[in-house]
Protein backbone atom coordinates (compact mmCIF):
# COMPACT_ATOMS: atom_id res chain seq x y z
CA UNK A 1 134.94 104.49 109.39
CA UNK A 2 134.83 103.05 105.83
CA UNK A 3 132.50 100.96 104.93
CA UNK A 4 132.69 98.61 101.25
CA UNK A 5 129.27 97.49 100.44
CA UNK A 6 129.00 94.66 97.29
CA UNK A 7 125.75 93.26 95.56
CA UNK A 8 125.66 89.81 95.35
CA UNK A 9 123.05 88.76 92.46
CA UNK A 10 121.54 85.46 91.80
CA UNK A 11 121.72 84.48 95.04
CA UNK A 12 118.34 83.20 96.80
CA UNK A 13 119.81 81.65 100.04
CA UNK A 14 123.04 81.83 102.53
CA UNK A 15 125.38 80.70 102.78
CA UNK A 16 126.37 81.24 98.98
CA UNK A 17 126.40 78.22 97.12
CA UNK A 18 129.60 78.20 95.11
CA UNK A 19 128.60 76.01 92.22
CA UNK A 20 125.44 78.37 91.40
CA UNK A 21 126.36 81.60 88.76
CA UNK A 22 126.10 84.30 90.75
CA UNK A 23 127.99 88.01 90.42
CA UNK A 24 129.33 89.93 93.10
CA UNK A 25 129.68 93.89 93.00
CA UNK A 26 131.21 96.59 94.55
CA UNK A 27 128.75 99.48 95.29
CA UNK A 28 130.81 102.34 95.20
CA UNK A 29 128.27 105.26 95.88
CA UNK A 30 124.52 104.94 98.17
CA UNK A 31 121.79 107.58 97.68
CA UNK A 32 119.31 107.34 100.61
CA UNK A 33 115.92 108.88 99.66
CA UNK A 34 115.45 112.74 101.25
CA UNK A 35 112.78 112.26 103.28
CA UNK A 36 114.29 109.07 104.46
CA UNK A 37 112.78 108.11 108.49
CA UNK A 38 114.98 106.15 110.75
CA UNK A 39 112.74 105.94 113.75
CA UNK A 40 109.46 104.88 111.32
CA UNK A 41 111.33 103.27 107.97
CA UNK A 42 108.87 105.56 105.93
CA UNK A 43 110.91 105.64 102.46
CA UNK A 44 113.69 103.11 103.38
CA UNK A 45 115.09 102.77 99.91
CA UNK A 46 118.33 104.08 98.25
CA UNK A 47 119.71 104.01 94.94
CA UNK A 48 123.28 101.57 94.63
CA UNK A 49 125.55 102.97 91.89
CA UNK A 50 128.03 100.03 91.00
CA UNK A 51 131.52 99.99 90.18
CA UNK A 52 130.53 97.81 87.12
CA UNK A 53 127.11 96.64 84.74
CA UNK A 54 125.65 93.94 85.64
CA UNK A 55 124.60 91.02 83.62
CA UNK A 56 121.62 90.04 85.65
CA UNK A 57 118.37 90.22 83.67
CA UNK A 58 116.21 93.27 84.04
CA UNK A 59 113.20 93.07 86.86
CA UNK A 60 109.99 94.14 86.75
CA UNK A 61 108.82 96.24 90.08
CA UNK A 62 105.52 97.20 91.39
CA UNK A 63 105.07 101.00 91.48
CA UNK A 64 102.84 101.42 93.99
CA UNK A 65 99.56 101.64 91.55
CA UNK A 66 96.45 99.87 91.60
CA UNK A 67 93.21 98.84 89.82
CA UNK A 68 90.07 97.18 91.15
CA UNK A 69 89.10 94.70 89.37
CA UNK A 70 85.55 93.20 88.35
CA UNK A 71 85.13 91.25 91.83
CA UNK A 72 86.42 93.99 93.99
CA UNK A 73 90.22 92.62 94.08
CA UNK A 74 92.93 94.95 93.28
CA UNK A 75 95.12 94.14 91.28
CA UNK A 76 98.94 95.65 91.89
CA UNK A 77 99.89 97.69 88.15
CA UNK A 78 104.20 97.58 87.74
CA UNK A 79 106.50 99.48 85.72
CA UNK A 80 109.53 97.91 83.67
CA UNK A 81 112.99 98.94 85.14
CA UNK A 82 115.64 99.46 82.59
């Protein structure tokens, strides 16, 4: 069976909104991570390679570092995208 996948960005609730921008992709190749666990989820992420750029603004995301700050809190440390 073949499956088509497609991003849809700028969307923030279903059903889509026509009058809101929003870009739709086709994802045309999925990585899964290696050590990828279906049974626990441990490392359920996977690279999308799209069929095009898109113009969506770059995202900051947390990488999984920490600090603790002066009243014990920790604070979450990210890493620019790009």
């Amino acid at each position: 069976m073949f499956v088509i996948f497609q991003v849809i960005s700028g969307v923030t609730e279903f059903p889509v909104n026509a009058s809101i921008p929003f870009e739709r992709i086709r994802v045309v190749d999925v990585v899964e991570h290696p050590d990828f666990n279906f049974q626990s989820r441990e490392y359920d992420f996977a690279l999308l390679h799209l069929e095009v750029e898109s113009n969506a603004d770059v995202i900051t995301l947390d990488d999984g570092s920490y600090i603790e700050d002066e009243t014990g809190v920790f604070r979450a440390i990210v890493s620019s995208i790009i």
